[in-house]
C-alpha atoms as a PDB file:
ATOM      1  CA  UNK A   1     -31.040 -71.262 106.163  1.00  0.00           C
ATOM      2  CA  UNK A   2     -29.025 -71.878 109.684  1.00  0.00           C
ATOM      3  CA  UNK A   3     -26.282 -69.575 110.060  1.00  0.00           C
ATOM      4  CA  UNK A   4     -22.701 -71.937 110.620  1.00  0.00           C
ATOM      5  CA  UNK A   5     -20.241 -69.263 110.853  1.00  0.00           C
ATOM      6  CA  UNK A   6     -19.992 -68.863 114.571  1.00  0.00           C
ATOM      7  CA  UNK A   7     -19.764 -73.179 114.496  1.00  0.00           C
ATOM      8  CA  UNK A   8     -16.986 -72.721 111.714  1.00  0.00           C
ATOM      9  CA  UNK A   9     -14.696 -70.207 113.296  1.00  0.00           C
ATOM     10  CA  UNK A  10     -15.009 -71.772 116.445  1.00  0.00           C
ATOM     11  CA  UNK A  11     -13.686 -75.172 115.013  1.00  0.00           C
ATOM     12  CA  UNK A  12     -11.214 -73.417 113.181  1.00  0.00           C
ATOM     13  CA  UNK A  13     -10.123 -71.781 117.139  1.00  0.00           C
ATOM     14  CA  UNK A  14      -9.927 -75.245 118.309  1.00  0.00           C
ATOM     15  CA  UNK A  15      -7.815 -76.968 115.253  1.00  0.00           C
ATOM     16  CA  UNK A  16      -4.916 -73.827 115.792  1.00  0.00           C
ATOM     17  CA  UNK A  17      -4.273 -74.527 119.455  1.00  0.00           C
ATOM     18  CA  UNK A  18      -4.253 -78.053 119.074  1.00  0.00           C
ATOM     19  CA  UNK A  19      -0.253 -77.924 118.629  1.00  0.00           C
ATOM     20  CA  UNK A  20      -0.105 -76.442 122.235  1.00  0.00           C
ATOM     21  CA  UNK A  21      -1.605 -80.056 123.187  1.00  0.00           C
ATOM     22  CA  UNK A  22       1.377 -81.882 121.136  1.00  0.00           C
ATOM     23  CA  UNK A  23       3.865 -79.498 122.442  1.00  0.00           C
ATOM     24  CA  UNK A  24       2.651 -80.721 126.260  1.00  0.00           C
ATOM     25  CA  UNK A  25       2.963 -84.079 125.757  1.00  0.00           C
ATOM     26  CA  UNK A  26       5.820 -83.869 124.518  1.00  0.00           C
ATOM     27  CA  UNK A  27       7.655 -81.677 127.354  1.00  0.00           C
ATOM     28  CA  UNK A  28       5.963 -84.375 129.529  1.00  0.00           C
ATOM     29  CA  UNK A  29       7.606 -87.138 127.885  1.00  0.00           C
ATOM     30  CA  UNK A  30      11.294 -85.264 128.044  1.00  0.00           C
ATOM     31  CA  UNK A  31      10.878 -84.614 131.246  1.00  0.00           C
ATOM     32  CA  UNK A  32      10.344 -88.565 132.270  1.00  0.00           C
ATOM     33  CA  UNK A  33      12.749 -89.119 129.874  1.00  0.00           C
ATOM     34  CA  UNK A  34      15.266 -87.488 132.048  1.00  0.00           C
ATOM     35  CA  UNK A  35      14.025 -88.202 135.128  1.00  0.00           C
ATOM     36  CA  UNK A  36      14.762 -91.570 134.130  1.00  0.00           C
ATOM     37  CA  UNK A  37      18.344 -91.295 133.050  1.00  0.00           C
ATOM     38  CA  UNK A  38      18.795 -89.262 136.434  1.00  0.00           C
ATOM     39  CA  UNK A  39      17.267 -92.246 138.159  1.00  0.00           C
ATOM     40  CA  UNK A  40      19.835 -94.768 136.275  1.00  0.00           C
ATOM     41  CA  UNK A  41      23.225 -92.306 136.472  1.00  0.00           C
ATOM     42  CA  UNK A  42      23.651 -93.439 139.983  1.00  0.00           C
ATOM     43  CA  UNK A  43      22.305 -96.260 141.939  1.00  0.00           C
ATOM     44  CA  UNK A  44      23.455 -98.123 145.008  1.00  0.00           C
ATOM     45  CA  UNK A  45      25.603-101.883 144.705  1.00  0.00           C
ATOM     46  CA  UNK A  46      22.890-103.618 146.343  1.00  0.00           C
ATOM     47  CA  UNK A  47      19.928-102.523 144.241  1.00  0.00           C
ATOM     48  CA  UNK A  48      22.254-103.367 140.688  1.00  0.00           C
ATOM     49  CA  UNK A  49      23.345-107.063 142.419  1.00  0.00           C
ATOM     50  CA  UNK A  50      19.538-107.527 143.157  1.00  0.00           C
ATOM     51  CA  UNK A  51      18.921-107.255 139.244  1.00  0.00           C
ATOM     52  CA  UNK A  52      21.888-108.877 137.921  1.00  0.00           C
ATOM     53  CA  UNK A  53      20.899-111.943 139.834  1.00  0.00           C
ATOM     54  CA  UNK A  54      17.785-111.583 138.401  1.00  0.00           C
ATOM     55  CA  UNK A  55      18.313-111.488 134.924  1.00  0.00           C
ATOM     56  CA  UNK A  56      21.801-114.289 135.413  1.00  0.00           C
ATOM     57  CA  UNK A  57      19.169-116.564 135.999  1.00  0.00           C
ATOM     58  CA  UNK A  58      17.146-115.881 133.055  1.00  0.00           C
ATOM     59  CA  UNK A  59      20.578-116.235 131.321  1.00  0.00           C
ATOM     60  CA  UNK A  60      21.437-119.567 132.619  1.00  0.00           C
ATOM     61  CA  UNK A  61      17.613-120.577 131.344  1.00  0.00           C
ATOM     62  CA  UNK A  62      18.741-119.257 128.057  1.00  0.00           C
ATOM     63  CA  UNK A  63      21.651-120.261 126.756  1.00  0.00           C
ATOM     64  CA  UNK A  64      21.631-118.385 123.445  1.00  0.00           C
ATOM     65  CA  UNK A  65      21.432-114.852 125.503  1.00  0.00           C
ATOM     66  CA  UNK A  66      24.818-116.141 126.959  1.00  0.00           C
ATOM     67  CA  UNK A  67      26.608-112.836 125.270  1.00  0.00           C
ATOM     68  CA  UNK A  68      24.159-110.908 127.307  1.00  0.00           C
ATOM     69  CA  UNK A  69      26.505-111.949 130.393  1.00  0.00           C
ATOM     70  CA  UNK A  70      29.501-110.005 129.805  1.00  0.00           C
ATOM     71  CA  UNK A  71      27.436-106.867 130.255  1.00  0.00           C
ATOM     72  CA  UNK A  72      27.265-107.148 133.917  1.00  0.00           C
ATOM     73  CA  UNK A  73      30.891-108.421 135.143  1.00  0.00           C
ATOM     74  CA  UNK A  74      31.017-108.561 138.840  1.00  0.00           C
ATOM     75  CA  UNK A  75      34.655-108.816 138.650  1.00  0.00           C
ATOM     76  CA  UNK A  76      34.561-104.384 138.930  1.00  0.00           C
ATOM     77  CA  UNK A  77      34.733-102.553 141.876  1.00  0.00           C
ATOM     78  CA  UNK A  78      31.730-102.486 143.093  1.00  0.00           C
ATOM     79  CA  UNK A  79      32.788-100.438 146.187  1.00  0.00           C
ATOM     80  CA  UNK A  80      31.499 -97.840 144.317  1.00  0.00           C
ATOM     81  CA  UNK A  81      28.344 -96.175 142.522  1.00  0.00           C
ATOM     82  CA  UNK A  82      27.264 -98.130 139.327  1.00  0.00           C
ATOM     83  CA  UNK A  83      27.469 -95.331 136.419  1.00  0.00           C
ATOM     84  CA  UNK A  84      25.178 -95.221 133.068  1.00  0.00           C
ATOM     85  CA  UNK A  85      27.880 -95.222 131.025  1.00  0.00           C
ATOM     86  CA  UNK A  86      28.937 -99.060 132.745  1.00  0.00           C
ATOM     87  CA  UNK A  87      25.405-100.892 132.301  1.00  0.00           C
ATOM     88  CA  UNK A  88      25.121 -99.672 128.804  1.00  0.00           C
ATOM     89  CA  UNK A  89      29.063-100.571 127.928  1.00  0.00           C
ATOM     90  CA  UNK A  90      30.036 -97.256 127.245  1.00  0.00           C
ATOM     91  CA  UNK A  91      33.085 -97.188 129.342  1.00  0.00           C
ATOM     92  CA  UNK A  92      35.566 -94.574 129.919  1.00  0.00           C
ATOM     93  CA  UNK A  93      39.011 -95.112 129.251  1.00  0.00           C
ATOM     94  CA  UNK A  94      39.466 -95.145 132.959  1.00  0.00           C
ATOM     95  CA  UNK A  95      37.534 -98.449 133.277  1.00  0.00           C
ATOM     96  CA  UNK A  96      39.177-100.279 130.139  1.00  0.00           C
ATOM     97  CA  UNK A  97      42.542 -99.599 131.599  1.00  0.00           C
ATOM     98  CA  UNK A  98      41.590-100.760 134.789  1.00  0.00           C
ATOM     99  CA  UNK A  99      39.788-103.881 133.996  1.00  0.00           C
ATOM    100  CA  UNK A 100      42.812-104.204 131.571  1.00  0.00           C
ATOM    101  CA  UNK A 101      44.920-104.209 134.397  1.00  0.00           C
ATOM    102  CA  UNK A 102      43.667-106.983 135.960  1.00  0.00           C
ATOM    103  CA  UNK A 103      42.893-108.981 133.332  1.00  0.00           C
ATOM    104  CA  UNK A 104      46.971-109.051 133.054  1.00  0.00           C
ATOM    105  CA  UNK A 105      47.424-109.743 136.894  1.00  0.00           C
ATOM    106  CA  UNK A 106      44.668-112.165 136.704  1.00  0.00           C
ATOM    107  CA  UNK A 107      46.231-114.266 133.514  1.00  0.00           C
ATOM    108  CA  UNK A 108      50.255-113.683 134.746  1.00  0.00           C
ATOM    109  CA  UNK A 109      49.419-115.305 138.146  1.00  0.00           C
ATOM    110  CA  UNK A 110      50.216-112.340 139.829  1.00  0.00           C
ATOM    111  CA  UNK A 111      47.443-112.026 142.295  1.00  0.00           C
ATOM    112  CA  UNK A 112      49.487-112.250 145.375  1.00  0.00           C
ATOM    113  CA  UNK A 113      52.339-109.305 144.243  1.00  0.00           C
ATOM    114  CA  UNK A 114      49.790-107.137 142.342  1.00  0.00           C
ATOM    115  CA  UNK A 115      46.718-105.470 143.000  1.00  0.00           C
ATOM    116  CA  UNK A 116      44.832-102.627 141.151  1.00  0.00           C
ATOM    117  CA  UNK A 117      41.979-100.574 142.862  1.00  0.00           C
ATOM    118  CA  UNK A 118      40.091 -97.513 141.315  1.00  0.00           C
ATOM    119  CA  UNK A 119      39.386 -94.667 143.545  1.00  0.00           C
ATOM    120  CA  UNK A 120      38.399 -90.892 142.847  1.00  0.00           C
ATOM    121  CA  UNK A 121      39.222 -91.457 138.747  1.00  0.00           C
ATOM    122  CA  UNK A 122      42.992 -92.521 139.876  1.00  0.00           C
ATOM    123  CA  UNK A 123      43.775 -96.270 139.608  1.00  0.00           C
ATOM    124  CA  UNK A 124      46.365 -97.302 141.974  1.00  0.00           C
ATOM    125  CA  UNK A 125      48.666-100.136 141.352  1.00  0.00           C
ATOM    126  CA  UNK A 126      50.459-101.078 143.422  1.00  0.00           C
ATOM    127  CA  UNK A 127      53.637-103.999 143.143  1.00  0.00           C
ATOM    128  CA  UNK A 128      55.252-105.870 145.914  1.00  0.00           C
ATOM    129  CA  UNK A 129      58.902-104.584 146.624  1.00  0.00           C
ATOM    130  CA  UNK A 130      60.471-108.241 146.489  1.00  0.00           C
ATOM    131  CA  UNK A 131      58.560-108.407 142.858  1.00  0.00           C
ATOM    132  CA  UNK A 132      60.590-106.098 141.541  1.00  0.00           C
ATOM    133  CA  UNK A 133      63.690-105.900 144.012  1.00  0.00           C
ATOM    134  CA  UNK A 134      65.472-108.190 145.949  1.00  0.00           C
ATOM    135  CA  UNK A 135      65.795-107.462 149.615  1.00  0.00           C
ATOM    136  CA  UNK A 136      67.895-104.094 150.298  1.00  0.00           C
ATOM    137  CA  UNK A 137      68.657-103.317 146.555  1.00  0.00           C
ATOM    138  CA  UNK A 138      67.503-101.055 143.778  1.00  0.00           C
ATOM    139  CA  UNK A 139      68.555-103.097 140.744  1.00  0.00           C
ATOM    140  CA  UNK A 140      65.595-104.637 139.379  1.00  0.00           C
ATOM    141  CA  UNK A 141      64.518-108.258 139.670  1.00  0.00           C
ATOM    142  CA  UNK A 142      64.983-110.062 136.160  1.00  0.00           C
ATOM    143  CA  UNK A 143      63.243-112.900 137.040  1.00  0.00           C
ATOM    144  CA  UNK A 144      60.267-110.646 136.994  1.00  0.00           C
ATOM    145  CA  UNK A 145      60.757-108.155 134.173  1.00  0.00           C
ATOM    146  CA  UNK A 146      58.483-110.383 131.298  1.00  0.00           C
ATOM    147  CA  UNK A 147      55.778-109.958 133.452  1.00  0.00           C
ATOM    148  CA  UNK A 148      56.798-105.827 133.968  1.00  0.00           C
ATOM    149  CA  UNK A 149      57.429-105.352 130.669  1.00  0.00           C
ATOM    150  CA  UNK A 150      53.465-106.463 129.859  1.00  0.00           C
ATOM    151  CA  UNK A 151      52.415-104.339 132.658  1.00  0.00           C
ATOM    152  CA  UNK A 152      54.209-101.654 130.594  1.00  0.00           C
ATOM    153  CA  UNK A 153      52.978-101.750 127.553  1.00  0.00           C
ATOM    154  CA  UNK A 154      49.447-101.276 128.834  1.00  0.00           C
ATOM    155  CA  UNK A 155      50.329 -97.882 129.860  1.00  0.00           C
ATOM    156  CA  UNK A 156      51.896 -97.587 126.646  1.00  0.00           C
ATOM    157  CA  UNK A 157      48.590 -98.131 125.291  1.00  0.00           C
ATOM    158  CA  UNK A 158      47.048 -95.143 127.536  1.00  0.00           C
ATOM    159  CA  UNK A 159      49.165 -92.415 126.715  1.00  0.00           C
ATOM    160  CA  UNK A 160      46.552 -89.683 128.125  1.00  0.00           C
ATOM    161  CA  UNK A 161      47.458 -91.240 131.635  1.00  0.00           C
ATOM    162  CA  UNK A 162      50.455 -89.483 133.839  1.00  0.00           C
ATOM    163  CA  UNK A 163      52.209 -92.215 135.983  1.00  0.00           C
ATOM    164  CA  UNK A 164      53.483 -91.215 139.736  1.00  0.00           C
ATOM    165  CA  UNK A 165      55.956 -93.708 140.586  1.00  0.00           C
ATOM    166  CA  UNK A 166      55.868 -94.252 144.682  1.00  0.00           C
ATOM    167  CA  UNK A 167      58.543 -96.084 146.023  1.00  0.00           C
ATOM    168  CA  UNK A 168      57.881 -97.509 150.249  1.00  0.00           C
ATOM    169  CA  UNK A 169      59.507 -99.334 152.433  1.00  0.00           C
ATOM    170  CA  UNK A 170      58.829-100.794 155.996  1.00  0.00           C
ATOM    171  CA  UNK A 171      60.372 -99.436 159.470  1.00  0.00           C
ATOM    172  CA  UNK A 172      63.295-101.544 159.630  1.00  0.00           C
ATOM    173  CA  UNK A 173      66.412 -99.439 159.097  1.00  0.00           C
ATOM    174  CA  UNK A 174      68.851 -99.681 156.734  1.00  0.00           C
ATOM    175  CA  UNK A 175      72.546 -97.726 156.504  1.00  0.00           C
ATOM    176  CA  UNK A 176      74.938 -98.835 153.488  1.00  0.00           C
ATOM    177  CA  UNK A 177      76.937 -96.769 151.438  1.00  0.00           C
ATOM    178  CA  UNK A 178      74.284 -96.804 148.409  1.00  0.00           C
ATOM    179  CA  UNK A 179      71.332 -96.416 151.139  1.00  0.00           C
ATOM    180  CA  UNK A 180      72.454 -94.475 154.327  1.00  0.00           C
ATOM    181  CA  UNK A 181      68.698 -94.679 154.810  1.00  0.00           C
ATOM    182  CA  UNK A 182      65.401 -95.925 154.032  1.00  0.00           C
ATOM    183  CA  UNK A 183      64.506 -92.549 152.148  1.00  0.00           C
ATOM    184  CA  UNK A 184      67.208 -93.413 149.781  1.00  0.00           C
ATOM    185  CA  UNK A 185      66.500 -96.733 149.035  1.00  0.00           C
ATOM    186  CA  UNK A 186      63.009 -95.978 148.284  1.00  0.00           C
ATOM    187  CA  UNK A 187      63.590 -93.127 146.166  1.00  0.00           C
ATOM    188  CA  UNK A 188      66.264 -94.570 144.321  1.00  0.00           C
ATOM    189  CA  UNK A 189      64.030 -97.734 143.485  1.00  0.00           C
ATOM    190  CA  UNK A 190      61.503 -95.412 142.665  1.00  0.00           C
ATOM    191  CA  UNK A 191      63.565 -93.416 140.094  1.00  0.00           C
ATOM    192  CA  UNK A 192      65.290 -97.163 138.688  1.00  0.00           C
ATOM    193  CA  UNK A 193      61.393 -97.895 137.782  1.00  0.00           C
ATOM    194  CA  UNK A 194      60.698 -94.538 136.022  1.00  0.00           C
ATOM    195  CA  UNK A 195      64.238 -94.650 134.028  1.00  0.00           C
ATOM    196  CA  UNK A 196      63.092 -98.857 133.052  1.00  0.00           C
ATOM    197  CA  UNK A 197      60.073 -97.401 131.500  1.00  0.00           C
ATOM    198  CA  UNK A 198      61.464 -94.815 129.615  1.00  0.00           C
ATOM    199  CA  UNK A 199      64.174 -97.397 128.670  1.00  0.00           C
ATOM    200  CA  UNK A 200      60.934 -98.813 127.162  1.00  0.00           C
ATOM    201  CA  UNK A 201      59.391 -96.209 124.913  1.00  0.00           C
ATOM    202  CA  UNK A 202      56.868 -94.307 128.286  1.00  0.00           C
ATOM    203  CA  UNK A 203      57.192 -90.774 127.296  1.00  0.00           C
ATOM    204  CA  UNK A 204      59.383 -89.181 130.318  1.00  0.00           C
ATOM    205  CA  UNK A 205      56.823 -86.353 130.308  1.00  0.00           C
ATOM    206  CA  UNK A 206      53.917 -88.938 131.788  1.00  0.00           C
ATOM    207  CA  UNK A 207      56.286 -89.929 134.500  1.00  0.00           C
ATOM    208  CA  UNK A 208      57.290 -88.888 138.141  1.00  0.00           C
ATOM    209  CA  UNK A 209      58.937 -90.425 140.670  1.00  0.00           C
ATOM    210  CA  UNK A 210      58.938 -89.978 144.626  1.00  0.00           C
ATOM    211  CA  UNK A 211      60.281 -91.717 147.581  1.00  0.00           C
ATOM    212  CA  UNK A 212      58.331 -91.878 150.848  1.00  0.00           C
ATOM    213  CA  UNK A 213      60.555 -94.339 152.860  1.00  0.00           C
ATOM    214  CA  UNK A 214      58.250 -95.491 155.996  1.00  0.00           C
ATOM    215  CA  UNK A 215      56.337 -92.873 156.532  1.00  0.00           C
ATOM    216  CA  UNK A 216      53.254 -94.117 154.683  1.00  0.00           C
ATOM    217  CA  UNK A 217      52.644 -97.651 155.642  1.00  0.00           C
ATOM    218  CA  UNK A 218      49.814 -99.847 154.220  1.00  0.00           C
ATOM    219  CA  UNK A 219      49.555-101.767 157.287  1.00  0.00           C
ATOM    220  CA  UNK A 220      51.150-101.380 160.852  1.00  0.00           C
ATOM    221  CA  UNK A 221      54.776-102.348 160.804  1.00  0.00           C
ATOM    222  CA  UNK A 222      54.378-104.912 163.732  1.00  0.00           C
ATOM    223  CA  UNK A 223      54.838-108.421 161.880  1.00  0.00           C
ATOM    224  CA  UNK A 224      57.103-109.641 159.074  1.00  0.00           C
ATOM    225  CA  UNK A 225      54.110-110.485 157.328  1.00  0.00           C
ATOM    226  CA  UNK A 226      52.881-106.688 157.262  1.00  0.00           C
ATOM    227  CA  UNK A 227      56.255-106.001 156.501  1.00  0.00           C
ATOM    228  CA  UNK A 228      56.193-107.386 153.615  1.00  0.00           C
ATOM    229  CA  UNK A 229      52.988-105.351 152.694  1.00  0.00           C
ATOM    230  CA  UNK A 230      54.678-102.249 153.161  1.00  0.00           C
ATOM    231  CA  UNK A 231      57.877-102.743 150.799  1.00  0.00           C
ATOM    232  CA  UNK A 232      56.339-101.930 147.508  1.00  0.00           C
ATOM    233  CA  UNK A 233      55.763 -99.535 144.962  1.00  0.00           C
ATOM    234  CA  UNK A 234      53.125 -98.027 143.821  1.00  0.00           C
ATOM    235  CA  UNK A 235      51.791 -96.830 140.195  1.00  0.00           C
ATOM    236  CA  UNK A 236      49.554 -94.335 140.713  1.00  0.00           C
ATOM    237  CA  UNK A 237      47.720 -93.673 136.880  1.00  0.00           C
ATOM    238  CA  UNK A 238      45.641 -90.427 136.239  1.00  0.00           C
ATOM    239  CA  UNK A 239      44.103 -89.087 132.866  1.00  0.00           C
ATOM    240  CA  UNK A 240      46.324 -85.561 132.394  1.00  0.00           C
ATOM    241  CA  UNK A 241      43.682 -82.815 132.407  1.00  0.00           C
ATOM    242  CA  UNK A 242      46.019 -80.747 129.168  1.00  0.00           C
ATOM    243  CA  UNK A 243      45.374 -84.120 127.257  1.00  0.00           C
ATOM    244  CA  UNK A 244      42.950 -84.325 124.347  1.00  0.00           C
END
């Protein structure tokens, strides 16, 4: 009779080690797995416009994937790198303030007197000073204040978010009794915003408030027209680093 022990054992070698094959594969798959997300964290503008267009035409073939086109909203910044967390919806609460931000300027009207912009996790709003103040004064504009007041109570709705209050002016000079200077009218205006919004239910601790006069214009002072750029105030929002 043929011995079959040597056959046997050697089988029975081969069957033990096979979980070393299983456990290969499957490091091999986790490590494309990753490489992939790496690949998709952080891509350039152009390369995510090239697809969009792609797939908005398949959408406007296909009118029942219509929902599928509110995933890629051009409307962002797209001055900067596309993140994961946008293409798959998952935004921060950075992005939902921001695109809530100009969802408000966009359905107010208010294109022209406010703009929003989101740079280095900060979003930066900033308001035109003859939207909320009439020409060399610090008492707010009521004419204006409905459309403040909604402005408002979207930071009310992100109270992780600390609020700098800027207040700037152009290089014409100014010299009354309630101004001797353009430092003092911008800081006042500056602290009459921060004092409205605590009037309004902001927690004071979110909120600061600083005056920079002329000294950091938007434009160069040399028309009326960038004048008029440079009176304004600016919101400046960040996410507080003690919040939870």
């Amino acid at each position: 009779m043929k011995d079959t022990s040597y056959n046997s054992s050697f089988i029975t070698y081969d069957d033990d080690a096979n979980w070393l094959i299983t456990y290969a594969d499957l490091m091999t798959i986790l490590l494309v797995f990753f490489v992939l997300l790496y690949s998709l964290a952080f891509f350039e503008k152009e390369k995510y416009e090239e697809r969009v267009e792609v797939i908005m035409r398949q959408l406007k073939q296909d009118h029942e994937s219509k929902g599928g086109m509110e995933l890629f909203d051009l409307s962002a910044d797209l001055n900067r790198k596309i993140s994961l967390e946008d293409i798959t919806g998952l935004r921060s609460r950075e992005t939902t303030l921001y695109k809530k931000i100009n969802k408000f300027v966009r359905k107010t009207d208010q294109n022209k007197n406010i703009t929003a912009k989101s740079r280095n996790g900060k979003i930066i709003i900033t308001v035109s000073g003859e939207t909320l103040f009439t020409s060399g004064s610090a008492r707010l504009n009521p004419e204006t204040l409905p459309a403040f007041n909604r402005m408002i109570q979207i930071f009310d709705e992100f109270p992780e978010f600390v609020i700098n209050i800027k207040g700037h002016t152009d290089n014409i000079p100014i010299s009354t009794k309630a101004f001797p200077s353009n430092w003092e009218l911008s800081a006042i205006r500056a602290t009459t915003v921060l004092r409205y919004l605590i009037s309004k239910g902001i927690n004071p601790q979110r909120l600061t408030a600083t005056g920079y006069g002329d000294i950091i214009p938007r434009v160069p002072n040399t028309t009326n027209e960038n004048k008029d750029r440079n009176r304004r105030v600016e919101f400046v929002l960040e996410k507080d680093q003690n919040s939870n």
